[in-house]
Protein backbone atom coordinates (compact mmCIF):
# COMPACT_ATOMS: atom_id res chain seq x y z
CA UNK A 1 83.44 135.17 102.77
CA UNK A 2 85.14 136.42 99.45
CA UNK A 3 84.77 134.51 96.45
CA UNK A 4 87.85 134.07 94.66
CA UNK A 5 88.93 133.50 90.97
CA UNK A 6 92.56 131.29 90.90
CA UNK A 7 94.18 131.98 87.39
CA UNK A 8 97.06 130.71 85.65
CA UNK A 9 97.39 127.69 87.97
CA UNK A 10 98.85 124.21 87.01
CA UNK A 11 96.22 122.25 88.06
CA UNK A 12 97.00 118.87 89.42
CA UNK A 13 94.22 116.23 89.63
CA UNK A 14 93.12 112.67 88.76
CA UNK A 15 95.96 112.20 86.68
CA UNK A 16 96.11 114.89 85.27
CA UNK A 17 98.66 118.39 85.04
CA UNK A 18 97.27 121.45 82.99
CA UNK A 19 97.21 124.89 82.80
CA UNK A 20 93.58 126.23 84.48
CA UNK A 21 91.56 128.80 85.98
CA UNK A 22 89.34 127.76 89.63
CA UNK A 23 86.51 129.53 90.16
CA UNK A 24 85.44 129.81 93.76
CA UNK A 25 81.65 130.95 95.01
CA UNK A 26 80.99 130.57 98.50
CA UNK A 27 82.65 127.09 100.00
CA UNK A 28 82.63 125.23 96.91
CA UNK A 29 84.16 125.23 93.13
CA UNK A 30 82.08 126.39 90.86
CA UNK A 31 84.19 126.45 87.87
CA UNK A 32 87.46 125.19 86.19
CA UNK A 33 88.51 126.62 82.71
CA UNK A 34 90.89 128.44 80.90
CA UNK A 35 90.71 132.15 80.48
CA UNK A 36 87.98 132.55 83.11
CA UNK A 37 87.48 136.05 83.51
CA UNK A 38 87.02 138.11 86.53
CA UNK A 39 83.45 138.55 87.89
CA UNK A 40 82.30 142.02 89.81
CA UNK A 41 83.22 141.35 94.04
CA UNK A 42 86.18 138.69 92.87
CA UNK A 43 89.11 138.86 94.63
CA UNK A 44 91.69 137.48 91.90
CA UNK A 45 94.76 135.19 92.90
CA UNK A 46 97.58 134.77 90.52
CA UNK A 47 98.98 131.63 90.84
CA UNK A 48 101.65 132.06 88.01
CA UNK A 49 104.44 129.28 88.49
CA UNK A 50 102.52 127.55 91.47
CA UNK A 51 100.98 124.32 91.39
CA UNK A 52 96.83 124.42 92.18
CA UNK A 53 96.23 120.77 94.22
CA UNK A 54 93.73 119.55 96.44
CA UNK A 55 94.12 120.43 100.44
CA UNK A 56 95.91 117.69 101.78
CA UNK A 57 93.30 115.24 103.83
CA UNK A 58 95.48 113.54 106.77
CA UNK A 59 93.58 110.45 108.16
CA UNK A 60 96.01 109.77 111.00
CA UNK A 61 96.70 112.26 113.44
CA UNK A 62 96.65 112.53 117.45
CA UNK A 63 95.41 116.24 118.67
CA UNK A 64 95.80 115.41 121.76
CA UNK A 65 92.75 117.00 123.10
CA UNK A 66 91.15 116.39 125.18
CA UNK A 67 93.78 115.46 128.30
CA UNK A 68 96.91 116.25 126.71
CA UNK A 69 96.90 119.74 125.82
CA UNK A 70 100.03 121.10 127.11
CA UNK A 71 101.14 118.95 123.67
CA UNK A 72 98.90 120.37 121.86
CA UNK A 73 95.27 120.74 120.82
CA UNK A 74 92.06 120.63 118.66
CA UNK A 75 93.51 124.63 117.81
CA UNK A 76 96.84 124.83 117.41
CA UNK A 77 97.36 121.47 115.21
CA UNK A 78 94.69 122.55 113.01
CA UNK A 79 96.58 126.20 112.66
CA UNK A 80 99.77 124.02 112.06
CA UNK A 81 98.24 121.45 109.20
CA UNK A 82 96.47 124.59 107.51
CA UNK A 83 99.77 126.44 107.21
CA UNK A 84 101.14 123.65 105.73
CA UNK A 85 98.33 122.37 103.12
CA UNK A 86 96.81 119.93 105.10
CA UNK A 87 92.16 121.36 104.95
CA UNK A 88 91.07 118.45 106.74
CA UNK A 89 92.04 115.69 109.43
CA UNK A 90 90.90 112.51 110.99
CA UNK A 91 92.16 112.14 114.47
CA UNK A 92 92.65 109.03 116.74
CA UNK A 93 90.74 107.80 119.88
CA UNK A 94 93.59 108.09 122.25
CA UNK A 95 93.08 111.05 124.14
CA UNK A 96 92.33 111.31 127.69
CA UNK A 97 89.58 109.81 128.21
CA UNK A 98 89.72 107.90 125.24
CA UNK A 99 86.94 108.01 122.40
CA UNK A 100 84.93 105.01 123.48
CA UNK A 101 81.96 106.07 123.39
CA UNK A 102 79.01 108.38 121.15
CA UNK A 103 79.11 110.84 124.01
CA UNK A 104 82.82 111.22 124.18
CA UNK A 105 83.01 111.01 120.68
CA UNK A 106 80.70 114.02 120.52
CA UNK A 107 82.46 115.98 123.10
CA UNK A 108 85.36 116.31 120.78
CA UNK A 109 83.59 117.08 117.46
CA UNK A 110 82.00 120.08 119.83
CA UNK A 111 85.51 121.66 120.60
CA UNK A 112 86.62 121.08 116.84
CA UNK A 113 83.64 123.01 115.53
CA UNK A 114 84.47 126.04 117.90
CA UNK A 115 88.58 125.53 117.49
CA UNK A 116 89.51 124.18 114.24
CA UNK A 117 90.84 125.78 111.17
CA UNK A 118 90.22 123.21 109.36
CA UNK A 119 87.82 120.18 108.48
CA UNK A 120 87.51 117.52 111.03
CA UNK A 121 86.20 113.86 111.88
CA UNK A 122 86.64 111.98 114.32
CA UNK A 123 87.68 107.58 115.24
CA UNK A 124 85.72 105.34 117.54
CA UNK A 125 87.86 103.59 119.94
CA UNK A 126 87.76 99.70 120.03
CA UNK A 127 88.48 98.49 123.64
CA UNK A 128 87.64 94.76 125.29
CA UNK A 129 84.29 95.86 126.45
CA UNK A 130 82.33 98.27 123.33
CA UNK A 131 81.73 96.04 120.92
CA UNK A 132 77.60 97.04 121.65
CA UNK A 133 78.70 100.29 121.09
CA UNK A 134 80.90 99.80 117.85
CA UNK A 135 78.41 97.63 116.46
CA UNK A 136 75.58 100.67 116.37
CA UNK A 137 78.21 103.08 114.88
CA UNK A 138 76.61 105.45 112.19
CA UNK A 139 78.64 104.69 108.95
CA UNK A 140 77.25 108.41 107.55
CA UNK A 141 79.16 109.83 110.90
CA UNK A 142 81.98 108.18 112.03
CA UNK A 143 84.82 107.32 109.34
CA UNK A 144 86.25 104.26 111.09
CA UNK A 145 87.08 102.11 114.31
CA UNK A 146 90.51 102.49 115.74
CA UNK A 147 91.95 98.60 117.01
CA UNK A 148 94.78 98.60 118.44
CA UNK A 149 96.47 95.34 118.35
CA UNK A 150 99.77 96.32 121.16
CA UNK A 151 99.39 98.67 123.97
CA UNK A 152 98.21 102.25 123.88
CA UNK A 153 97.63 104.56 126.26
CA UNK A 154 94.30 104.48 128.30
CA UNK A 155 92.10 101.05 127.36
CA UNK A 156 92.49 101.07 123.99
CA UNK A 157 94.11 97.58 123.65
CA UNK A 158 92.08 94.56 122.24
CA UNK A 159 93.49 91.92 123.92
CA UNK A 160 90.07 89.61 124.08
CA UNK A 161 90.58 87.27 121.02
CA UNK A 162 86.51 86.96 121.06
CA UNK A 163 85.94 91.21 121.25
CA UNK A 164 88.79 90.85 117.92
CA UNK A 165 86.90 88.37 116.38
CA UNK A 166 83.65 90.52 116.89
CA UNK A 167 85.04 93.84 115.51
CA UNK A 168 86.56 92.42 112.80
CA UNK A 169 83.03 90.62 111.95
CA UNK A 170 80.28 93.30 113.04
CA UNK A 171 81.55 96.56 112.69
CA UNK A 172 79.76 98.91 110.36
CA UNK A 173 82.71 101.27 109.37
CA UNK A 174 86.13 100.67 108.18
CA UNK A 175 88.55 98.91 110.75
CA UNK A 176 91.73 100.23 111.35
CA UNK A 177 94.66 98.75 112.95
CA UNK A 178 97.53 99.84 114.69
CA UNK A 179 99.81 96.41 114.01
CA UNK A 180 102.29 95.76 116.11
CA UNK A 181 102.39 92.20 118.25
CA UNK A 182 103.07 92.79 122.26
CA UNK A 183 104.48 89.53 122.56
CA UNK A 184 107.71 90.10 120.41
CA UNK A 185 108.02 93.78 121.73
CA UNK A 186 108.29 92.77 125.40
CA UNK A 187 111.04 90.07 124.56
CA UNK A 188 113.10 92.22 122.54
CA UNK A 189 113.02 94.81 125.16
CA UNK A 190 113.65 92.22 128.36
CA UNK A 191 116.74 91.21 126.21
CA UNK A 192 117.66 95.34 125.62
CA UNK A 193 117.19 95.86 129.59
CA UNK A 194 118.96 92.94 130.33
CA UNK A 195 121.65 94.15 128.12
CA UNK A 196 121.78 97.57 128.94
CA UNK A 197 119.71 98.52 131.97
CA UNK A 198 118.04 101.65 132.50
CA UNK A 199 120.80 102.91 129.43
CA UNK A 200 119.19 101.49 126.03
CA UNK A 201 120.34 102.96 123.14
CA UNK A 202 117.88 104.76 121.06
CA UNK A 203 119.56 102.97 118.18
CA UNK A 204 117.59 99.87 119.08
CA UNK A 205 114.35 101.25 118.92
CA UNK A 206 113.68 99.45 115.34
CA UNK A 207 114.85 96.03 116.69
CA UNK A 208 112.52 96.37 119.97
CA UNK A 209 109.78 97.36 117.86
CA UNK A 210 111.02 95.11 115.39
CA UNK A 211 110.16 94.48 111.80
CA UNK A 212 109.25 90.80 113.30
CA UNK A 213 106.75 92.56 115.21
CA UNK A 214 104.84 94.59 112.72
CA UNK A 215 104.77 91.50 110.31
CA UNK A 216 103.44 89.20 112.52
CA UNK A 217 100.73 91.42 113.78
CA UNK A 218 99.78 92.50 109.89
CA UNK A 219 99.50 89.13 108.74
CA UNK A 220 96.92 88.55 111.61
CA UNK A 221 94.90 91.27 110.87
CA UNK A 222 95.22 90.46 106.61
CA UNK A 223 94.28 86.85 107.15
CA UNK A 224 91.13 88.00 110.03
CA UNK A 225 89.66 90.68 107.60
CA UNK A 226 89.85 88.22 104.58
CA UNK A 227 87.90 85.69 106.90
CA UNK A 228 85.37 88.14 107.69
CA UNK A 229 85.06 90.20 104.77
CA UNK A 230 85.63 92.91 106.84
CA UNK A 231 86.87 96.35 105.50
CA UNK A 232 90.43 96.83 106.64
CA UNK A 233 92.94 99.65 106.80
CA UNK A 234 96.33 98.92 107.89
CA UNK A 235 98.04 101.89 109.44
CA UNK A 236 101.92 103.45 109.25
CA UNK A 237 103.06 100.01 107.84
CA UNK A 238 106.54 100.54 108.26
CA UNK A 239 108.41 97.73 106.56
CA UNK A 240 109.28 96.42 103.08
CA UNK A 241 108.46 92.96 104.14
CA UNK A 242 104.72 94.41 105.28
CA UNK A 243 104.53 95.14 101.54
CA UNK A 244 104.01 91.68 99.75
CA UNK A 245 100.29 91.17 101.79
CA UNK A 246 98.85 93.75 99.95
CA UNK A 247 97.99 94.13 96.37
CA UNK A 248 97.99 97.08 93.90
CA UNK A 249 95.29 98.57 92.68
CA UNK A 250 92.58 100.92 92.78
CA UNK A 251 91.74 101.80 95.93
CA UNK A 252 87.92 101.83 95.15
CA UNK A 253 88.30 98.61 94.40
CA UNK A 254 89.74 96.90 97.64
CA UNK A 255 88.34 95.55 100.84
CA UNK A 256 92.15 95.95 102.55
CA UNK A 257 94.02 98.73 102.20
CA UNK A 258 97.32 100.36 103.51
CA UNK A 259 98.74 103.41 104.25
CA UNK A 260 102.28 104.37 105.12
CA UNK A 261 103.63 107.92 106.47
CA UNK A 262 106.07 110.81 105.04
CA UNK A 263 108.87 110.02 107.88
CA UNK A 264 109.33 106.29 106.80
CA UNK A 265 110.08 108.04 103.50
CA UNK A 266 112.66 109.67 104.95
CA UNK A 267 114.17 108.50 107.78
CA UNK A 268 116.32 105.70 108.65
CA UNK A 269 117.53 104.16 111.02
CA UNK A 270 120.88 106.09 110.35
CA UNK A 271 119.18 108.92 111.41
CA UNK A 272 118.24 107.50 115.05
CA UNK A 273 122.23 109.19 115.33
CA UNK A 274 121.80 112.78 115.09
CA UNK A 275 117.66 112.97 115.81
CA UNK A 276 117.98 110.61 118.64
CA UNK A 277 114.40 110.94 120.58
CA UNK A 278 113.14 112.65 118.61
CA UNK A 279 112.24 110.35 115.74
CA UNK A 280 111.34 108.27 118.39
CA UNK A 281 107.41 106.64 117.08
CA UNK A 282 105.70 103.31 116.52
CA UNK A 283 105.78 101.43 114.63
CA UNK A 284 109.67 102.26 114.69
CA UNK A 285 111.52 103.90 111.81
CA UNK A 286 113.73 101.05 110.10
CA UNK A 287 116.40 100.83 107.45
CA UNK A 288 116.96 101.96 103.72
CA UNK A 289 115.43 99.09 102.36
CA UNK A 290 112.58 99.72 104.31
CA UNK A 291 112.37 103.56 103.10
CA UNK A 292 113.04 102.47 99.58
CA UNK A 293 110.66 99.78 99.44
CA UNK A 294 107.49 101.53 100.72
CA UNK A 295 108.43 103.74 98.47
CA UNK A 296 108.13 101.61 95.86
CA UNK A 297 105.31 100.24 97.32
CA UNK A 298 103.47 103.27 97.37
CA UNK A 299 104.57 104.23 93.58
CA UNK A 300 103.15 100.70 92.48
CA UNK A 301 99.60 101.53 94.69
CA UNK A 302 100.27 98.23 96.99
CA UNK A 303 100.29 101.13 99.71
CA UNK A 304 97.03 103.28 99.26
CA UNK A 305 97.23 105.96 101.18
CA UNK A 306 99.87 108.72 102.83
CA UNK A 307 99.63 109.98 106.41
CA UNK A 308 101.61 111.86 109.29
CA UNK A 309 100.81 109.69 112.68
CA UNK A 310 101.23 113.59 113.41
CA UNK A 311 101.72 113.01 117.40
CA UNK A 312 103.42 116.02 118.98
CA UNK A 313 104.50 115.77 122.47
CA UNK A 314 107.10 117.92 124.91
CA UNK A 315 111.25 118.41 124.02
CA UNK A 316 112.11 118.17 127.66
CA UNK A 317 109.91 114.58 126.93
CA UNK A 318 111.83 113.41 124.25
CA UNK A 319 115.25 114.29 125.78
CA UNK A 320 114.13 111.51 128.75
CA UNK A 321 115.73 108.42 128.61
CA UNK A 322 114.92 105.19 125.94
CA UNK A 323 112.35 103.52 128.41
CA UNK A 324 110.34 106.99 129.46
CA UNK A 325 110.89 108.92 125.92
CA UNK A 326 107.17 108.84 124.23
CA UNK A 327 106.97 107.76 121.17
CA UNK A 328 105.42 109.94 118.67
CA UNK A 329 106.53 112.83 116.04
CA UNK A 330 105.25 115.96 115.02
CA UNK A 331 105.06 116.52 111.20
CA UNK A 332 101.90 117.93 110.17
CA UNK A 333 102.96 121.35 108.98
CA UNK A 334 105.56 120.12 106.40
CA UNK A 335 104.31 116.63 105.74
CA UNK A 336 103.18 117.95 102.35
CA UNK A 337 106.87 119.62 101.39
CA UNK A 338 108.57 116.67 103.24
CA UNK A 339 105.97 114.56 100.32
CA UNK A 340 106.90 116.79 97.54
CA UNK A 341 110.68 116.22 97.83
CA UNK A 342 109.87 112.25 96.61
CA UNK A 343 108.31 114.02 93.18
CA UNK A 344 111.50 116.47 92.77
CA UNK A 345 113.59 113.41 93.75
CA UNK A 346 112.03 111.42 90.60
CA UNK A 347 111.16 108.90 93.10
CA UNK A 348 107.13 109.65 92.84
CA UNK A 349 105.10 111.44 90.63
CA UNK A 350 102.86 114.32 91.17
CA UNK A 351 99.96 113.16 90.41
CA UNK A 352 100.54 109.83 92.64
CA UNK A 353 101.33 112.03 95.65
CA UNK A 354 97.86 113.93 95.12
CA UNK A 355 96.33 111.04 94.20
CA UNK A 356 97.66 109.37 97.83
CA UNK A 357 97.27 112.35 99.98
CA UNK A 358 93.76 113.32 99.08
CA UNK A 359 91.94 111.60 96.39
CA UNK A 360 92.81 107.59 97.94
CA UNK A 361 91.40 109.17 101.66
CA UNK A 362 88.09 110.72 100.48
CA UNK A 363 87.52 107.87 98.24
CA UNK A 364 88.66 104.81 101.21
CA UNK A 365 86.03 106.74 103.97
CA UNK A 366 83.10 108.18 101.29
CA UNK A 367 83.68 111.60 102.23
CA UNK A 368 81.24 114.04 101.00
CA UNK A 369 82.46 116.48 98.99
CA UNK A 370 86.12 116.84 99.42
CA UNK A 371 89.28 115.52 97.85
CA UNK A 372 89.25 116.31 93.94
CA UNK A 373 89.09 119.29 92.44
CA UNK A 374 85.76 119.26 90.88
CA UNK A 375 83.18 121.58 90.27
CA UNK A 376 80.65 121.78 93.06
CA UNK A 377 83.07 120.14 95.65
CA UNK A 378 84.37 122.16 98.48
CA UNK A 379 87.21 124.36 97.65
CA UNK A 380 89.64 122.82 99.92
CA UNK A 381 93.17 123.91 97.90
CA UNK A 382 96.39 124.13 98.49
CA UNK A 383 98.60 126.53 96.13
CA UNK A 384 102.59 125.13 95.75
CA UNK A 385 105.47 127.32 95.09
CA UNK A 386 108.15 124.28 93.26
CA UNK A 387 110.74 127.11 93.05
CA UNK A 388 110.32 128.57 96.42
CA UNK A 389 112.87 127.23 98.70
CA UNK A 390 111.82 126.90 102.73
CA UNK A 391 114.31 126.03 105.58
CA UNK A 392 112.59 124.96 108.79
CA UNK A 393 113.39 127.48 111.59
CA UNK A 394 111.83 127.63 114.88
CA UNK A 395 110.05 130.59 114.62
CA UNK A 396 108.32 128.80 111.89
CA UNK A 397 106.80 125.88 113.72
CA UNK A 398 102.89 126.12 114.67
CA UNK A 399 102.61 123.03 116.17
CA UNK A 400 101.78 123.93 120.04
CA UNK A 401 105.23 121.54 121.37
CA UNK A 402 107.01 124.58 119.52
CA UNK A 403 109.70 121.73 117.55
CA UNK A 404 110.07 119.38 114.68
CA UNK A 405 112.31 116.83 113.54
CA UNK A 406 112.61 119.06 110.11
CA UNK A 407 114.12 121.98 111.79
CA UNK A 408 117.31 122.66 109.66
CA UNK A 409 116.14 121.22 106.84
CA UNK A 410 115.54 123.01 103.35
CA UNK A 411 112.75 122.13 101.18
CA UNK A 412 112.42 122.65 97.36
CA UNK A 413 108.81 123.71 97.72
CA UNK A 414 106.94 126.12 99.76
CA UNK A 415 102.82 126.32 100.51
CA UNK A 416 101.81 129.34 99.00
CA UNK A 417 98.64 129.65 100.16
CA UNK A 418 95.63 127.39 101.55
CA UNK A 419 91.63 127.67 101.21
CA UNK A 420 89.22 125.62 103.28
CA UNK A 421 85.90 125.75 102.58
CA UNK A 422 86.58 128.68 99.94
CA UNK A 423 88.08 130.64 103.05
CA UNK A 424 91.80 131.74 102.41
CA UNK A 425 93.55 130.51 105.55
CA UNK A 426 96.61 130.93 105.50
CA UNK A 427 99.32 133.23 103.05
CA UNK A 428 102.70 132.33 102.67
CA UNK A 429 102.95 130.27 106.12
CA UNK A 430 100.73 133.62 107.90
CA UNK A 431 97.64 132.41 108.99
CA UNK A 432 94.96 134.43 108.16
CA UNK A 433 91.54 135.12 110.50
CA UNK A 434 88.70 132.42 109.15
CA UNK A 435 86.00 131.31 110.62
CA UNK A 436 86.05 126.96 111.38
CA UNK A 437 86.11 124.21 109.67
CA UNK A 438 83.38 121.86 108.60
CA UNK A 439 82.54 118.07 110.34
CA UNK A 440 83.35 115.63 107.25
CA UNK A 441 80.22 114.04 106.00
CA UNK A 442 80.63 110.32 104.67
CA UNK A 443 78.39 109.73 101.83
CA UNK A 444 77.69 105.86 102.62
């Protein structure tokens, strides 16, 4: 391990954009100045014109390992969210078998600390018949309990009101919700195959997954925490009128948080057009108020936190049909330039972004170490080029699917370089031979 000496950077943290040196000894930051001069054994980094933030700390992915792998894995979506900023990730329960238990649990944190670039936790899984289990969850361990209110794949849907009642009461860690309500979803799509057959348009994705659907099922979940006291986070909300249950502020000071993601900043529902499939996910990308609005929404701190749902799956999958087209996007490796286009767009500002991609996560889950730039923290970093233009080709992508939605697309910014646990992993979108990442401690 080298340590490193950063200089000329414009640092970008807690509110704040100045000119500054970082100082990196071993895995952690050990200074922040100006004029810092090189030690003996230093490697130095000129960071002239680039922007010196914290790594990027993604709270919502699916890996897809174990029992998914030929979409990718523990390894190669680590190597993608490294390349593009991204130091450390917290990944879902629905994997094959799903994360329902300590043991399973355990199995994957065993091929992350062998496989992944960079840091790593893990969610329980909430299904009818844990709630033993959930309740004797370690809250220095495990970030968070994964409910999902509509089906998933494997058992992972709550349907028991009582087991709902009892995780939103008992558990230990933060409960988060996938909220969507089954009930709507299968009526709107009996009317679509009545309609249409076996030939649904993917145009109606957002009214089958409708906005109806994912306001229904957050209200539920808003008025059930508030009932229980229990510590909720409401994930990918996807519509403006999701917005109005949740108050600004922050987020240290909340029991209910949200979090939206970078395509429902995006996309729209115009875009179901060209993309087709392919920005096929749930909840469903919706219209330009929608986009605008959590927008806004995030600007204002009603929405806490920003996420990928980073869920990569086949391109011979997504070119099926409506009905047998999975739903799910990969994004991870230019979620953080596909973010930075709201700042150059005047629509957020820098230090919000930062503030919503890394300091809002480590601050919701406690976790030890990681998401400011501070002096004895880990030096988890990502270096921005604003000035460096990047259009998504192909040969680009990390992600193991080998696509994204972005290919095509130009963006104003480029990731000049990322450090994880002081280790520079990756150059100029080359990744760069590192040893793995850390498990994410939660200091609670």
């Amino acid at each position: 391990m080298a340590d490193w000496l950063i200089v000329n950077a414009e640092l970008v943290n807690e509110g704040r954009r100045f000119p500054a040196d970082l100082r990196v000894r071993g895995q952690r930051i050990e200074q922040i100045g100006q004029g810092l001069a090189a030690r003996a054994g230093e490697q130095v980094f000129d960071a002239s014109g680039l922007w010196l933030l914290p790594g990027m700390i993604d709270d919502h992915v699916h890996f897809r390992e174990p029992g998914y792998t030929a979409k990718g894995d523990i390894a190669s979506e680590s190597r993608a969210a490294v390349a593009g900023g991204v130091t450390s990730f917290i990944d879902m329960p629905n994997t094959k078998p799903a994360a329902l238990t300590e043991a399973l649990l355990e199995d994957k944190f065993a091929i992350a600390s062998l496989s992944s670039l960079a840091n790593y936790a893990f969610y329980f899984g909430a299904s009818n018949d844990n709630l033993d289990a959930i309740r004797a969850l370690d809250p220095r361990r495990i970030p968070g309990v994964k409910v999902f209110l509509c089906e998933s794949t494997g058992n992972l849907f709550v349907s028991d009101p009582a087991t709902l009642e009892g995780v939103f009461r008992d558990s230990p860690v933060t409960v988060l919700v996938h909220a969507e309500d089954s009930r709507i979803i299968h009526a709107n799509l009996d009317r679509a195959k009545a309609e249409y057959g076996d030939d649904i348009p993917m145009r109606l994705h957002p009214e089958i997954r409708s906005r109806e659907a994912c306001l229904e099922s957050t209200k539920w979940a808003v008025e059930t925490a508030r009932r229980h006291g229990t510590r909720l986070h409401v994930l990918h909300v996807s519509t403006a009128d999701e917005v109005a249950l949740f108050a600004p502020g922050p987020i240290a000071g909340k029991r209910i948080t949200a979090e939206t993601c970078v395509h429902f900043l995006r996309y729209t529902d115009s875009d179901y057009a060209t993309l087709g499939g392919k920005i096929k996910c749930n909840p469903a990308i919706k219209a330009a108020a929608d986009r605008d609005g959590l927008g806004r929404a995030l600007a204002d701190t009603r929405i806490d936190i920003l996420a990928t749902d980073h869920a990569p799956h086949l391109e011979s999958e997504k070119a099926h049909p409506y009905t047998s087209c999975p739903s799910g996007i990969p994004l991870i490796q230019f979620a953080l330039q596909s973010a930075l286009e709201q700042v150059l767009d005047g629509k957020l500002t820098l230090e919000r972004v930062v503030e919503a991609y890394a300091h809002a996560p480590a601050t919701l889950f406690a976790i030890e170490g990681r998401g400011f730039l501070r002096e004895g923290h880990f030096a988890d970093l990502a270096l921005v080029d604003p000035g460096s233009p990047q259009t998504v080709r192909r040969h680009d992508i990390v992600s193991k699917c080998g696509w994204s939605p972005f290919e095509g697309d130009t963006f104003r910014a480029s990731i000049a370089a990322t450090f994880v646990n002081g280790n520079l992993v990756a150059r100029n979108g080359k990744l760069a031979d590192a040893p793995p990442g850390m498990r994410l401690a939660f200091d609670r």
